[in-house]
Protein backbone atom coordinates (compact mmCIF):
# COMPACT_ATOMS: atom_id res chain seq x y z
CA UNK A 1 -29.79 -57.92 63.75
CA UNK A 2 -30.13 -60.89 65.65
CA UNK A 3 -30.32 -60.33 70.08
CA UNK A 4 -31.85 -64.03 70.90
CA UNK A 5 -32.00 -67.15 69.21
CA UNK A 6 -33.74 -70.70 69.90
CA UNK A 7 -31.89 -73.44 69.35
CA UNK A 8 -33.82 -77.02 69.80
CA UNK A 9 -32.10 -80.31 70.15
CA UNK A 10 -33.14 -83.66 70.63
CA UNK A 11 -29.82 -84.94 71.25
CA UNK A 12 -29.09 -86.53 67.79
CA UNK A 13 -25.40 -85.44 66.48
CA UNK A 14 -27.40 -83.40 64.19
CA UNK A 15 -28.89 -81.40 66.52
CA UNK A 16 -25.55 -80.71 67.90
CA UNK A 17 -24.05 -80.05 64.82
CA UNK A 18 -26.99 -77.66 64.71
CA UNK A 19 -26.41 -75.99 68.04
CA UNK A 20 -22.41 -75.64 67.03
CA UNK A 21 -23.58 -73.56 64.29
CA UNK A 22 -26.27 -71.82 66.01
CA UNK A 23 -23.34 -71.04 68.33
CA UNK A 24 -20.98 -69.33 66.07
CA UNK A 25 -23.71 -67.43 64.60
CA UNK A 26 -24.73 -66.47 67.76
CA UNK A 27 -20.99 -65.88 68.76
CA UNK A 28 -20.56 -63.49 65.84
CA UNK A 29 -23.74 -61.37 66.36
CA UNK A 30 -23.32 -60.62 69.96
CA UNK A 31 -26.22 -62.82 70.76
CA UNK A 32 -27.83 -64.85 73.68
CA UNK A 33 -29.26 -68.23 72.88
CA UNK A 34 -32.18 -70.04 74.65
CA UNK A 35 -31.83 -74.12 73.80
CA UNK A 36 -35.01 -76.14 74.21
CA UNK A 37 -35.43 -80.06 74.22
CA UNK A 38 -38.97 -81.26 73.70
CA UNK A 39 -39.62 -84.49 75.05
CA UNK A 40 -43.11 -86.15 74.02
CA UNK A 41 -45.36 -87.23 76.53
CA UNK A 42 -45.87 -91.11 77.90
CA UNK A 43 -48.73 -92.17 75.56
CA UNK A 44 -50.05 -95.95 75.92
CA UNK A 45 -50.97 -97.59 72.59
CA UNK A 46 -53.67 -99.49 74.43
CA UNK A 47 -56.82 -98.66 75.73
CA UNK A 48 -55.93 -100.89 78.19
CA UNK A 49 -53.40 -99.20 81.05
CA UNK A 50 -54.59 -100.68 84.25
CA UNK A 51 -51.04 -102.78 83.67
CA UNK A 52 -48.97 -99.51 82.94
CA UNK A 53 -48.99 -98.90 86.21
CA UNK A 54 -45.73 -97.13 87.31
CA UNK A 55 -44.71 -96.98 83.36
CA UNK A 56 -45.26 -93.39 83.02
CA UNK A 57 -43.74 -92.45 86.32
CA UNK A 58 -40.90 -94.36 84.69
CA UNK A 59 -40.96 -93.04 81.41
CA UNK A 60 -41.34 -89.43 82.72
CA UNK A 61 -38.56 -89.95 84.76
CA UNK A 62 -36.13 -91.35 81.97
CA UNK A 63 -37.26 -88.31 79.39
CA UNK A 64 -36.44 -85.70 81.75
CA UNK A 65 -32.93 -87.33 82.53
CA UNK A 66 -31.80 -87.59 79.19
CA UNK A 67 -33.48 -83.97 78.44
CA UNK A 68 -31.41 -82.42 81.21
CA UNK A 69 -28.47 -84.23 79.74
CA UNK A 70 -28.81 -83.10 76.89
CA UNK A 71 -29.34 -79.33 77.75
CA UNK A 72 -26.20 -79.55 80.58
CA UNK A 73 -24.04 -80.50 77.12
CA UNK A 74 -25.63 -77.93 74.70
CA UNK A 75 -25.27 -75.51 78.30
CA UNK A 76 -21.42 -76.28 78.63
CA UNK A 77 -21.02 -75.94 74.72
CA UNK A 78 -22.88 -72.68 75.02
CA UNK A 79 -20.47 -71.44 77.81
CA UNK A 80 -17.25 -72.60 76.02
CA UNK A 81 -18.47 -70.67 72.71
CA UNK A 82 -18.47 -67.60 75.33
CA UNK A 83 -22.61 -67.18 74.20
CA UNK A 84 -25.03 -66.25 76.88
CA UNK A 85 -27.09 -69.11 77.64
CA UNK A 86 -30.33 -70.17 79.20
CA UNK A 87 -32.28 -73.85 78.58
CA UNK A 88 -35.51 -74.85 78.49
CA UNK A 89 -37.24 -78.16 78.48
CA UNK A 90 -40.81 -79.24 78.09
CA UNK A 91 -43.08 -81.94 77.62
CA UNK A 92 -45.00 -82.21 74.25
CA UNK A 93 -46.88 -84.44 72.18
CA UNK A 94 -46.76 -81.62 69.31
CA UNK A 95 -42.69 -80.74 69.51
CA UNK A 96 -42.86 -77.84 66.26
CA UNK A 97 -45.65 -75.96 67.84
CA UNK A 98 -43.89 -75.84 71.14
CA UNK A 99 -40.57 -74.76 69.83
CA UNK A 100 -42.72 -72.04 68.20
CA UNK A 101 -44.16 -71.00 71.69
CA UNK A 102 -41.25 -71.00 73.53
CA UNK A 103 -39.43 -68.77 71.01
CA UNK A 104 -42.37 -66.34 71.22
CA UNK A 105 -42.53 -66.30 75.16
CA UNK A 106 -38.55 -65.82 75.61
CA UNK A 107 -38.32 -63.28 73.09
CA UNK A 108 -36.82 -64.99 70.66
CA UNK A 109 -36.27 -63.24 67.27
CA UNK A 110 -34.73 -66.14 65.56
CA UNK A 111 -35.00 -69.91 65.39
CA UNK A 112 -31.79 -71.90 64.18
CA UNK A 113 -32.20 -76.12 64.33
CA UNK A 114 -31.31 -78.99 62.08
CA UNK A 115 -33.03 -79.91 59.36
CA UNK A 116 -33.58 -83.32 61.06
CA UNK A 117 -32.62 -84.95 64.15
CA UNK A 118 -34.18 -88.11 65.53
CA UNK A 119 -36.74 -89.38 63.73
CA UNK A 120 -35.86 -91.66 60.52
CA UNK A 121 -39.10 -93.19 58.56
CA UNK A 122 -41.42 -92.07 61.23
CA UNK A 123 -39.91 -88.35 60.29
CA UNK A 124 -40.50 -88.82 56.32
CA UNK A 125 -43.55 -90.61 56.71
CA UNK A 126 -44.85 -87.90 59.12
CA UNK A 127 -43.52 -85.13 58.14
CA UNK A 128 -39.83 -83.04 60.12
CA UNK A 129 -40.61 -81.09 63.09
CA UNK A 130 -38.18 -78.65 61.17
CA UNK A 131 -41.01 -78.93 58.30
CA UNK A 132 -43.70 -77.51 60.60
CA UNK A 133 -41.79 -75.24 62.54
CA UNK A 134 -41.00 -73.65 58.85
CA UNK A 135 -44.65 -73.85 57.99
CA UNK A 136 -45.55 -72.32 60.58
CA UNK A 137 -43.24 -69.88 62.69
CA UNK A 138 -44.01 -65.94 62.13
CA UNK A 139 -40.06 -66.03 63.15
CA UNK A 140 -37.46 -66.16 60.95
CA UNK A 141 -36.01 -69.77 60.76
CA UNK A 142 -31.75 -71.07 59.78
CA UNK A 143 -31.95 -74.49 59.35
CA UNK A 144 -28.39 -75.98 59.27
CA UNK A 145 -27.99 -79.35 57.47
């Protein structure tokens, strides 16, 4: 069955509702888990960014922080579920495709995430990562709810 599974958060208590269940599946197969947080990349709405100066040092700096937060948690949730565990982070403006490429480079052979995390109106209006990653994953995809 199952040997590794990708579990991506985005620290919404979805997500981690998402990776508890990812957990126990993961628990009951025998299987290691990789979990990824995607955060996107510092883009200025303006054309105008000679006054951003410092902002995306600033805003890098802040996303990485709360992405290695939220990876130490899924991490220690990981280890207390006794499931193998290894976590990945990355910087995207296109979050589905990059959960899709990190599954394929670790060896994934499964992808298990919440049918929505962060995201509210801009997530209906443009459409779930969970969506896309559906559309377009040759990986089998759980998606808890």
């Amino acid at each position: 069955m199952y040997k590794h599974i990708l579990i991506p958060i985005d620290g919404s208590a979805r997500a981690y509702a998402g990776l508890a269940q990812g957990l126990g599946l993961a628990r009951a197969l025998g299987a290691s888990v990789t979990v990824l947080t995607v955060y996107s990349a510092f883009r200025p709405t303006s054309m105008e960014t000679v006054h951003l100066e410092g902002v995306h040092t600033e805003y890098a700096r802040e996303a990485t922080e709360s992405a290695k937060t939220y990876l130490a948690q899924a991490s220690a949730q990981a280890s207390a579920a006794g499931v193998p565990c290894t976590a990945e982070m990355r910087e995207s403006n296109d979050p589905a495709q990059t959960i899709i490429d990190v599954a394929m480079t670790q060896g994934c052979d499964l992808i298990a995430m919440a049918s929505r995390g962060h995201g509210g109106l801009a997530a209906v209006l443009l459409g779930s990562q969970t969506q896309k990653v559906m559309a377009h994953s040759t990986l089998p995809v759980i998606v808890y709810r």
